[in-house]
C-alpha atoms as a PDB file:
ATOM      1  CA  UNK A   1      52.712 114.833  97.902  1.00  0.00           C
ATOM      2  CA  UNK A   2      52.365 111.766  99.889  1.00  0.00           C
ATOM      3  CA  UNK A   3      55.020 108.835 100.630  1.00  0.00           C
ATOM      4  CA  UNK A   4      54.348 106.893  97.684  1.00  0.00           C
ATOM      5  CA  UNK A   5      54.308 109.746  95.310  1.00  0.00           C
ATOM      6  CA  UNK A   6      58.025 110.868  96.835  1.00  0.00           C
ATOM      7  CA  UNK A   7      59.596 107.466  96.069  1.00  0.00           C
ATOM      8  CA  UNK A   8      58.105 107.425  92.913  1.00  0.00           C
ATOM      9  CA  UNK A   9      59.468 111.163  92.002  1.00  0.00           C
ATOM     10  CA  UNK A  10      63.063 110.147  93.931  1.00  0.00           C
ATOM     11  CA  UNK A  11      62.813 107.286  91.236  1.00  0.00           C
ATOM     12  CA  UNK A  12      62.334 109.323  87.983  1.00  0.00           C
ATOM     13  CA  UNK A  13      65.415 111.619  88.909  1.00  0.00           C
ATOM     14  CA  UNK A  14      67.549 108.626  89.535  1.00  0.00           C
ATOM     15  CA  UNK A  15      66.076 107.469  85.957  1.00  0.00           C
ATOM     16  CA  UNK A  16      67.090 111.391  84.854  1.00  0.00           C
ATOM     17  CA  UNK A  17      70.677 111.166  86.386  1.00  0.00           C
ATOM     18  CA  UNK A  18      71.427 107.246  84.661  1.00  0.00           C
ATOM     19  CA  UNK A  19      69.934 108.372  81.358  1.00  0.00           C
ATOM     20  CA  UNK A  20      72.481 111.285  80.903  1.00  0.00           C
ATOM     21  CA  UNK A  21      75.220 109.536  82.463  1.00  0.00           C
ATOM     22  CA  UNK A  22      74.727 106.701  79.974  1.00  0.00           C
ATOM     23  CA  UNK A  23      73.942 108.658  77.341  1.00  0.00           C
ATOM     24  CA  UNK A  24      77.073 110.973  77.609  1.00  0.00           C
ATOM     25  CA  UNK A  25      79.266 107.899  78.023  1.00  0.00           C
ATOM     26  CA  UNK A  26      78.212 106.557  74.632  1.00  0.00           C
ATOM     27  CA  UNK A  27      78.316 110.276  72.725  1.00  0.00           C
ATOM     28  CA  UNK A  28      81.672 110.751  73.097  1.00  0.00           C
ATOM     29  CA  UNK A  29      82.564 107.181  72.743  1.00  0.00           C
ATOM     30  CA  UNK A  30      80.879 105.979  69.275  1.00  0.00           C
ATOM     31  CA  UNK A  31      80.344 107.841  66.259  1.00  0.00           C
ATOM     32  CA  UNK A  32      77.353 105.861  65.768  1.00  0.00           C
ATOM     33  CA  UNK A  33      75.471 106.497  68.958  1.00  0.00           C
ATOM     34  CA  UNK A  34      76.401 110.601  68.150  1.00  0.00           C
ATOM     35  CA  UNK A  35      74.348 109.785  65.518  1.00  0.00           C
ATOM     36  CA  UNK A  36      71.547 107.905  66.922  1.00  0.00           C
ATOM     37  CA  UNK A  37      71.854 110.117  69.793  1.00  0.00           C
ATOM     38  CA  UNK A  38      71.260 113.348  67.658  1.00  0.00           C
ATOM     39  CA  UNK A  39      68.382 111.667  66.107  1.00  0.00           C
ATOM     40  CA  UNK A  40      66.645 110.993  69.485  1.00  0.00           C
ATOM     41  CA  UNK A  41      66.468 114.975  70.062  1.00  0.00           C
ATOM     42  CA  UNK A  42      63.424 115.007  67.867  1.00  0.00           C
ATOM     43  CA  UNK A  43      61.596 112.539  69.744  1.00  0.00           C
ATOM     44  CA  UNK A  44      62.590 113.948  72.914  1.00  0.00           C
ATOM     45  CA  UNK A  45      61.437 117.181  71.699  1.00  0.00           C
ATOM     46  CA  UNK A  46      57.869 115.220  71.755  1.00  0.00           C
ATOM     47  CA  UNK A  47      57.795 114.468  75.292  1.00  0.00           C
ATOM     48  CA  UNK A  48      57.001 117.726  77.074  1.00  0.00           C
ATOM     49  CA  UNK A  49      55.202 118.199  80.207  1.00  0.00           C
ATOM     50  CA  UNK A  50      51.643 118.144  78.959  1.00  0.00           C
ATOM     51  CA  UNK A  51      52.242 114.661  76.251  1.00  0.00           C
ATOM     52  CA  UNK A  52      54.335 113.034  78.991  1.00  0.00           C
ATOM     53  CA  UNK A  53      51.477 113.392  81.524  1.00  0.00           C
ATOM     54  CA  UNK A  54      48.885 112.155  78.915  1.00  0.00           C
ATOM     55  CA  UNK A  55      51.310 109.047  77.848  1.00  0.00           C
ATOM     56  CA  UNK A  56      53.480 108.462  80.926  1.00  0.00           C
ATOM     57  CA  UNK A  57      53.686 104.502  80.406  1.00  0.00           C
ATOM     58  CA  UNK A  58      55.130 104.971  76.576  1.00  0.00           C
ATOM     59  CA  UNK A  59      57.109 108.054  77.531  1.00  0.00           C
ATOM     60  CA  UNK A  60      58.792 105.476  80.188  1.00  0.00           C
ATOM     61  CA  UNK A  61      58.637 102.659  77.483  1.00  0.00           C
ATOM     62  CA  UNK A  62      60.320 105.413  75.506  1.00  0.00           C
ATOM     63  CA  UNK A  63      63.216 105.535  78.106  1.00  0.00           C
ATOM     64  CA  UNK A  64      63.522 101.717  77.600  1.00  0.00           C
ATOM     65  CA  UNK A  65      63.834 101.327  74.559  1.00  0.00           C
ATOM     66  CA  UNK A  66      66.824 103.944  74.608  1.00  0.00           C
ATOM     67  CA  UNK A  67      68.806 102.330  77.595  1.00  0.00           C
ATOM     68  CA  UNK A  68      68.312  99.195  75.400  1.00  0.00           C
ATOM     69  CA  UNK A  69      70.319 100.642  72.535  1.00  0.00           C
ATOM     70  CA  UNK A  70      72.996 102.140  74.814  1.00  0.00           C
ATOM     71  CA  UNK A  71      73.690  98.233  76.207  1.00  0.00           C
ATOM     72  CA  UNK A  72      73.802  97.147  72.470  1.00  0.00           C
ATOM     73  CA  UNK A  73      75.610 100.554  71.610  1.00  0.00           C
ATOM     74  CA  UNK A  74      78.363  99.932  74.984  1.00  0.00           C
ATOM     75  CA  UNK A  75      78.640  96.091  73.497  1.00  0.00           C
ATOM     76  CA  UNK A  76      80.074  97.061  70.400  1.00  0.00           C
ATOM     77  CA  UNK A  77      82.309  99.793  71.736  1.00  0.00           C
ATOM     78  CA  UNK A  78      84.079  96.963  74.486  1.00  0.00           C
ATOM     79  CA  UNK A  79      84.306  94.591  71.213  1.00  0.00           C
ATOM     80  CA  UNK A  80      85.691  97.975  69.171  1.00  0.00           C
ATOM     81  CA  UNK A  81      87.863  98.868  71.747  1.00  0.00           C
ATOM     82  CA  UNK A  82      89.357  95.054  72.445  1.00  0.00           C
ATOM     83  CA  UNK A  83      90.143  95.017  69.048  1.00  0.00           C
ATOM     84  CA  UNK A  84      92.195  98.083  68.938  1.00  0.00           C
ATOM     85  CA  UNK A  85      94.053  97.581  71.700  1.00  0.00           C
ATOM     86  CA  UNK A  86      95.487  94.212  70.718  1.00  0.00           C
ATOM     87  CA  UNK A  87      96.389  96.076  67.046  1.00  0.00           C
ATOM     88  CA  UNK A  88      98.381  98.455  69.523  1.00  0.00           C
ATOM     89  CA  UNK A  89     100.039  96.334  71.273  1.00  0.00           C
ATOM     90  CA  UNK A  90     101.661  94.347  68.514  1.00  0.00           C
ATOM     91  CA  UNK A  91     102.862  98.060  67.413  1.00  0.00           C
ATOM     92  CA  UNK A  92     104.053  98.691  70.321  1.00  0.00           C
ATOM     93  CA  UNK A  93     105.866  95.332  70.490  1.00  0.00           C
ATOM     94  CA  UNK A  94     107.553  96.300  67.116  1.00  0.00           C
ATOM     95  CA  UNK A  95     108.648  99.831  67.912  1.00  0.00           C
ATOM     96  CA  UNK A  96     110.334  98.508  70.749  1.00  0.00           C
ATOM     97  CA  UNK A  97     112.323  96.055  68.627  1.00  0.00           C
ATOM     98  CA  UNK A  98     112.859  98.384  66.322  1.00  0.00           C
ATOM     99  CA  UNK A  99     114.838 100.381  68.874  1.00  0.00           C
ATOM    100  CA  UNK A 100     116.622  97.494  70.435  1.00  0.00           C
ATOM    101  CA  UNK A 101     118.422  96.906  66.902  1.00  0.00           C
ATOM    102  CA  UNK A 102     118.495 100.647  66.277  1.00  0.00           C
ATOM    103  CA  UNK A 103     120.228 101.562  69.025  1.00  0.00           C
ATOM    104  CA  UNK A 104     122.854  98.404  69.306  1.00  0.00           C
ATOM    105  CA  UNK A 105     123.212  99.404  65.189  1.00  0.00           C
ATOM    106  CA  UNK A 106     123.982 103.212  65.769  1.00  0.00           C
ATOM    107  CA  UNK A 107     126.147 102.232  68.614  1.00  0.00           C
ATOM    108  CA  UNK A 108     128.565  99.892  66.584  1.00  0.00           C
ATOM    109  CA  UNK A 109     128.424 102.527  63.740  1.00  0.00           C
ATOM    110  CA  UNK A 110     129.546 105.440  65.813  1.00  0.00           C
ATOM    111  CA  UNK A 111     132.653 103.373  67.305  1.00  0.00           C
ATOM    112  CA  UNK A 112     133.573 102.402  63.655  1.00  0.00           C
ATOM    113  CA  UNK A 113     133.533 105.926  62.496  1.00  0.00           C
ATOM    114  CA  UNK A 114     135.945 106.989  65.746  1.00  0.00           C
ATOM    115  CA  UNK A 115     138.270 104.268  64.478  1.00  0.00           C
ATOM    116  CA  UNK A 116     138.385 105.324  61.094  1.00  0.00           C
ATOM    117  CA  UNK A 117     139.037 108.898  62.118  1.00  0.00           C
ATOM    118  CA  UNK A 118     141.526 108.347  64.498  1.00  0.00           C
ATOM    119  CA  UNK A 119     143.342 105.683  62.683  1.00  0.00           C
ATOM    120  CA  UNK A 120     142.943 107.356  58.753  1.00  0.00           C
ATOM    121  CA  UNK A 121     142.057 104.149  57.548  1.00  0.00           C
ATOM    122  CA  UNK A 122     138.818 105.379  55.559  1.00  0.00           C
ATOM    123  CA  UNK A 123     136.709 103.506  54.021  1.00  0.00           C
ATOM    124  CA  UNK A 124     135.508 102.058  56.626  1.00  0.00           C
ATOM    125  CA  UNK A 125     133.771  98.538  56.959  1.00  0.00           C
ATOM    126  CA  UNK A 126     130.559  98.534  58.566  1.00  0.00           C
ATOM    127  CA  UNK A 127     127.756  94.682  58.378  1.00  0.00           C
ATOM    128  CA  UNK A 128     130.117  93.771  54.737  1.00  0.00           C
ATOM    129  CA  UNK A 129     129.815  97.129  53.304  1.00  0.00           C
ATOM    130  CA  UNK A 130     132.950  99.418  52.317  1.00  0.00           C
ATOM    131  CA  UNK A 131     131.650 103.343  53.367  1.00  0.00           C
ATOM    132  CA  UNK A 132     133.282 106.104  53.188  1.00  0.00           C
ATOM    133  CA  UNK A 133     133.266 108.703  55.666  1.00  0.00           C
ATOM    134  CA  UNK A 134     130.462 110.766  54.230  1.00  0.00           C
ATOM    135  CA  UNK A 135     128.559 107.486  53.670  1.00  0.00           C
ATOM    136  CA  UNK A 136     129.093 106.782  56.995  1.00  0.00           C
ATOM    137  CA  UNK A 137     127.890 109.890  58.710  1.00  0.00           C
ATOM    138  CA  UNK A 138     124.567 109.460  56.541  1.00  0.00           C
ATOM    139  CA  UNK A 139     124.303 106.320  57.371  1.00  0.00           C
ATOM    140  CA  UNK A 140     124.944 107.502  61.408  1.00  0.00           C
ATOM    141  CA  UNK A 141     122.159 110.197  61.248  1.00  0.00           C
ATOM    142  CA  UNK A 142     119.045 107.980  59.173  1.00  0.00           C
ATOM    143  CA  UNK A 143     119.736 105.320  61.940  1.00  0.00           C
ATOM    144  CA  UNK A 144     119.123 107.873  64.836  1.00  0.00           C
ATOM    145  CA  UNK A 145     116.415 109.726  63.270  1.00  0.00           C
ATOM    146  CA  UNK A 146     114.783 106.177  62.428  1.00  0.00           C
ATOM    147  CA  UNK A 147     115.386 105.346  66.690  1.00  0.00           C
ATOM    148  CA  UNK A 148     114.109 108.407  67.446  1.00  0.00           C
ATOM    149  CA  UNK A 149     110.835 108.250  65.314  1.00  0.00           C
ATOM    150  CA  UNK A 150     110.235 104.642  66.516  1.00  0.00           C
ATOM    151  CA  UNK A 151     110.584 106.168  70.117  1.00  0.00           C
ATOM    152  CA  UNK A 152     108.437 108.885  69.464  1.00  0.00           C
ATOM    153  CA  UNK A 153     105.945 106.079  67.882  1.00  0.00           C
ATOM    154  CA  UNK A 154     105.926 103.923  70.790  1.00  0.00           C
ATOM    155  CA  UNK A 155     105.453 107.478  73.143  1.00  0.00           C
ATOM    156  CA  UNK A 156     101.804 107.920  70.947  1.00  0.00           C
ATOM    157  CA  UNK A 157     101.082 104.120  71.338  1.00  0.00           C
ATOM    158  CA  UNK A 158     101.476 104.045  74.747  1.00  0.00           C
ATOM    159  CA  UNK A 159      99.043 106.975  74.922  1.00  0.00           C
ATOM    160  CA  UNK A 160      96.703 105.711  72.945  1.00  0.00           C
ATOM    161  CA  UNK A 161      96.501 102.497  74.927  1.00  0.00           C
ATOM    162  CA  UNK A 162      95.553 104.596  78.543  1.00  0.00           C
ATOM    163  CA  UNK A 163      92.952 106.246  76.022  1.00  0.00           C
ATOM    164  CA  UNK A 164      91.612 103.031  75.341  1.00  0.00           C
ATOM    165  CA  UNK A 165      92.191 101.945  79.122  1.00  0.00           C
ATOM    166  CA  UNK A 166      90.113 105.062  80.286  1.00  0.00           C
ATOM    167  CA  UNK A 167      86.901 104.256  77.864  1.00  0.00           C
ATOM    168  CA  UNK A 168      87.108 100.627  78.920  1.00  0.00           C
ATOM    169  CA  UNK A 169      86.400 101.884  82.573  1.00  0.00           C
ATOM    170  CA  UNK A 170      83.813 104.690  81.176  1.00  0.00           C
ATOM    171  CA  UNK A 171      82.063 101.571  79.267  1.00  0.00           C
ATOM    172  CA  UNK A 172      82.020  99.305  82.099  1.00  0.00           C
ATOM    173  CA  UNK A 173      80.628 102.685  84.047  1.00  0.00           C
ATOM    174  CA  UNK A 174      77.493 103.250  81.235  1.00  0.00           C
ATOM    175  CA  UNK A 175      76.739  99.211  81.040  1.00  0.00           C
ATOM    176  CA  UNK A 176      75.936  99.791  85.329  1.00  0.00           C
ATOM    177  CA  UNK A 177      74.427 102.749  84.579  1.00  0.00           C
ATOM    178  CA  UNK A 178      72.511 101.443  82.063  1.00  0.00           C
ATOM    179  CA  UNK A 179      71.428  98.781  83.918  1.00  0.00           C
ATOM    180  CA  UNK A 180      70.537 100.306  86.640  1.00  0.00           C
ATOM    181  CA  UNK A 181      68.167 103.079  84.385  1.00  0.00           C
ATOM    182  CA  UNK A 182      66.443  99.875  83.486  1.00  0.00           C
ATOM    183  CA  UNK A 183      65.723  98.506  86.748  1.00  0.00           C
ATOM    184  CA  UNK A 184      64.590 101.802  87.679  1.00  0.00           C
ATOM    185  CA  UNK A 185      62.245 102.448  84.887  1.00  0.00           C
ATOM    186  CA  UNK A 186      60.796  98.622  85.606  1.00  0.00           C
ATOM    187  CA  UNK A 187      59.916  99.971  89.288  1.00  0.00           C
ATOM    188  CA  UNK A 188      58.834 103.557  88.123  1.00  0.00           C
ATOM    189  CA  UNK A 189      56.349 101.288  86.219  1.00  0.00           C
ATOM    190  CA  UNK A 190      54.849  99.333  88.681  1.00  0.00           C
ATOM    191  CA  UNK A 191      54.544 102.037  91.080  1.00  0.00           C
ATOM    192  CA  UNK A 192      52.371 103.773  88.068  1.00  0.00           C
ATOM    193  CA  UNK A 193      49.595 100.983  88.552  1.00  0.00           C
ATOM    194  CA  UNK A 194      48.668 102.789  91.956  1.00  0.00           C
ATOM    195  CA  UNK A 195      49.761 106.032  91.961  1.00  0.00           C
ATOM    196  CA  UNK A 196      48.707 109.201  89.918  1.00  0.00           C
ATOM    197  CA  UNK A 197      50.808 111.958  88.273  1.00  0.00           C
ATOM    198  CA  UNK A 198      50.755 115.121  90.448  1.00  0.00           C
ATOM    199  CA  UNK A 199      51.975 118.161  88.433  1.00  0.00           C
ATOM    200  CA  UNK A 200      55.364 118.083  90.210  1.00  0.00           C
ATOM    201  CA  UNK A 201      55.903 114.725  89.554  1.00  0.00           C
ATOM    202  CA  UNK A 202      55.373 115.518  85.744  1.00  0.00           C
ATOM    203  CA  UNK A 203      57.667 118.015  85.986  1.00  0.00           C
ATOM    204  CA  UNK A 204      60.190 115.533  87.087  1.00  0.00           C
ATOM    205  CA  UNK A 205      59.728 113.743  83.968  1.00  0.00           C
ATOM    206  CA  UNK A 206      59.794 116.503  81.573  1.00  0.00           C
ATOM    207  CA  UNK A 207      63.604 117.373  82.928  1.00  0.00           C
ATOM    208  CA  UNK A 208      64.203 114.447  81.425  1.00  0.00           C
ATOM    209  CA  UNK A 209      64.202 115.717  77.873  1.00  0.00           C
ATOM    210  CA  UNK A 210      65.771 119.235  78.925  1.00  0.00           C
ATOM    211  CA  UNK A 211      69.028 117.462  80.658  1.00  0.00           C
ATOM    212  CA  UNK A 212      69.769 114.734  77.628  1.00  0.00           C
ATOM    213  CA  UNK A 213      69.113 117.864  75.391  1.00  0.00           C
ATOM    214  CA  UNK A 214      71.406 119.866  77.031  1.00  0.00           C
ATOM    215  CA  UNK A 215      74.415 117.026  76.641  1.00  0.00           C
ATOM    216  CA  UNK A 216      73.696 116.427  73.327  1.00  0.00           C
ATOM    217  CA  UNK A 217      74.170 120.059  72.417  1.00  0.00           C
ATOM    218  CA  UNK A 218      77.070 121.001  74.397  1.00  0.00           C
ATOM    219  CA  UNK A 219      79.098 118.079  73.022  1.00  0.00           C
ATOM    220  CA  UNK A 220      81.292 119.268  70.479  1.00  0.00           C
ATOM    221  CA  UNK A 221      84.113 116.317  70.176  1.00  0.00           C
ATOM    222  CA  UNK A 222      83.782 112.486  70.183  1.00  0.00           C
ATOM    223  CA  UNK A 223      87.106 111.097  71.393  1.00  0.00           C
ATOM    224  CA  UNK A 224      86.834 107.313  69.764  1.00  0.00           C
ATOM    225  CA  UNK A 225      88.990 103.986  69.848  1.00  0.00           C
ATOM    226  CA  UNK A 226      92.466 105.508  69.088  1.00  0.00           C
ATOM    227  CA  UNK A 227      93.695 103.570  65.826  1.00  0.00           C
ATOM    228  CA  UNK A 228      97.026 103.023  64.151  1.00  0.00           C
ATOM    229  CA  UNK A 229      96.001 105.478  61.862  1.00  0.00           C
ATOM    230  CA  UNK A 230      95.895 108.366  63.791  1.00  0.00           C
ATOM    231  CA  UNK A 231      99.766 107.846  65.274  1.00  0.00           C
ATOM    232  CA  UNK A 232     101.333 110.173  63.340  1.00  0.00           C
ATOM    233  CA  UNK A 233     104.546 109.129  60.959  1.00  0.00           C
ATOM    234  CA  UNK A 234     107.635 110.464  62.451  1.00  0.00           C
ATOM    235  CA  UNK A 235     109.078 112.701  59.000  1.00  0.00           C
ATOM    236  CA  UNK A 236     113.200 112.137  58.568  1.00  0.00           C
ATOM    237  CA  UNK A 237     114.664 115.947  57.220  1.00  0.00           C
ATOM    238  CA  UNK A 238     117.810 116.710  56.497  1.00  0.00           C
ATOM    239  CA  UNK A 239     120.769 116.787  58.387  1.00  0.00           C
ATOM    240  CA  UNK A 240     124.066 119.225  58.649  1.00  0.00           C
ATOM    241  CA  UNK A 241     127.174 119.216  60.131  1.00  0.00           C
ATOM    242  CA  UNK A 242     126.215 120.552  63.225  1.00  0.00           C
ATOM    243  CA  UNK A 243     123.248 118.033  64.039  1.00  0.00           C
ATOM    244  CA  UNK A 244     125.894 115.230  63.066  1.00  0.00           C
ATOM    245  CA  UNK A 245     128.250 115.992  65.795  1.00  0.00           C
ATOM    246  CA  UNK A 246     125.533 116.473  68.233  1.00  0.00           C
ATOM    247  CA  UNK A 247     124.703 112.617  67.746  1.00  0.00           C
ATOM    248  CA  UNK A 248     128.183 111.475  67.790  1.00  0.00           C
ATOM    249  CA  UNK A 249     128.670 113.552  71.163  1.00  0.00           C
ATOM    250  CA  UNK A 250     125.584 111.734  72.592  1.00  0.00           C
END
């Protein structure tokens, strides 16, 4: 293989190495590129060896017009993702009030039911209201069970938020990527006006189609935008004795 034939084969595996890197970016970012992706296998199942060598300009146009999508695809995932993350935020922003007042709430209650007790002057007041002790102590354990869920909220927010954190880097990664597949395929196609296929360098192209096919199969789990719905509700049981004076000794 001469010089020119080299750089043209060193420029179809950098085209093989962006196309999967793109391409696996977007399958486990999108539900709708898994889709479009999985309906791309049949026409990469088109391109082998023998068609790719016959139709090498459209078998690159082919490449083209897929690192075109992923842009458009990578577009609405940054919009997708910008969008959720704001909606997380202002959760997070809540749950945190939440366990400001909680916490100051539970606080006040717990020293009004140690007066009480040690004084025997039951019922107690507590914000206007005349409780007894029982109503008290239920009142005492919904307030730190309700503290504790928001905490355990704001925990899953705050994870969900790196989530979204990590795919804004892994989008910003495949738009590059993407880019660069494009710039690559624009050379690969000018170098095609003077040089001929060899039968390595059509081998080249045909791992093309076996790489993307192997990431498309092996992927088993999209990991999307994280949304509110997916934070799970922290359940409130039932409370004894024993759990009570737990949260009073706290």
């Amino acid at each position: 293989m001469n010089t020119s034939q080299s750089g043209f084969a060193k420029v179809i595996v950098l085209i093989i190495v962006a196309a999967v890197a793109v391409l696996g970016v977007m399958y486990f970012t999108s539900d709708v590129a898994k889709t479009r992706i999985d309906a791309a296998a049949d026409q990469y199942a088109h391109w082998t060896p023998e068609n790719i060598a016959k139709d090498t300009e459209n078998y690159l146009r082919f490449c083209e017009t897929e690192a075109t999508k992923v842009l458009q695809s990578l577009k609405a995932s940054e919009i997708a993702v910008a969008q959720n993350r704001a909606s997380l935020e202002n959760t997070l922003s809540e749950a945190n009030g939440k366990i400001g007042v909680g916490e100051k709430a539970l606080s006040d209650l717990k020293g009004v039911f140690a007066a009480a007790t040690t004084a025997n002057t039951w019922p107690a007041t507590w914000q206007g209201r005349s409780m007894d002790q029982d109503a008290v102590k239920r009142q005492i354990v919904s307030l730190y069970k309700q503290v504790e869920g928001q905490k355990g909220l704001k925990a899953k927010i705050e994870l969900g938020i790196k989530k979204l954190d990590a795919q804004v880097t892994r989008i910003q990664e495949g738009r590059d990527q993407a880019q660069g597949q494009l710039a690559e395929i624009k050379t690969g196609r000018e170098m095609l006006k003077v040089e001929k296929l060899t039968d390595d360098l059509t081998s080249k192209l045909a791992s093309i189609k076996g790489v993307l096919q192997a990431t498309i199969s092996t992927a088993s789990e999209t990991s999307g935008p994280i949304t509110l719905d997916q934070l799970a509700e922290q359940s409130v049981g039932t409370v004894d004795e024993a759990e009570f004076n737990a949260i009073m000794g706290q």
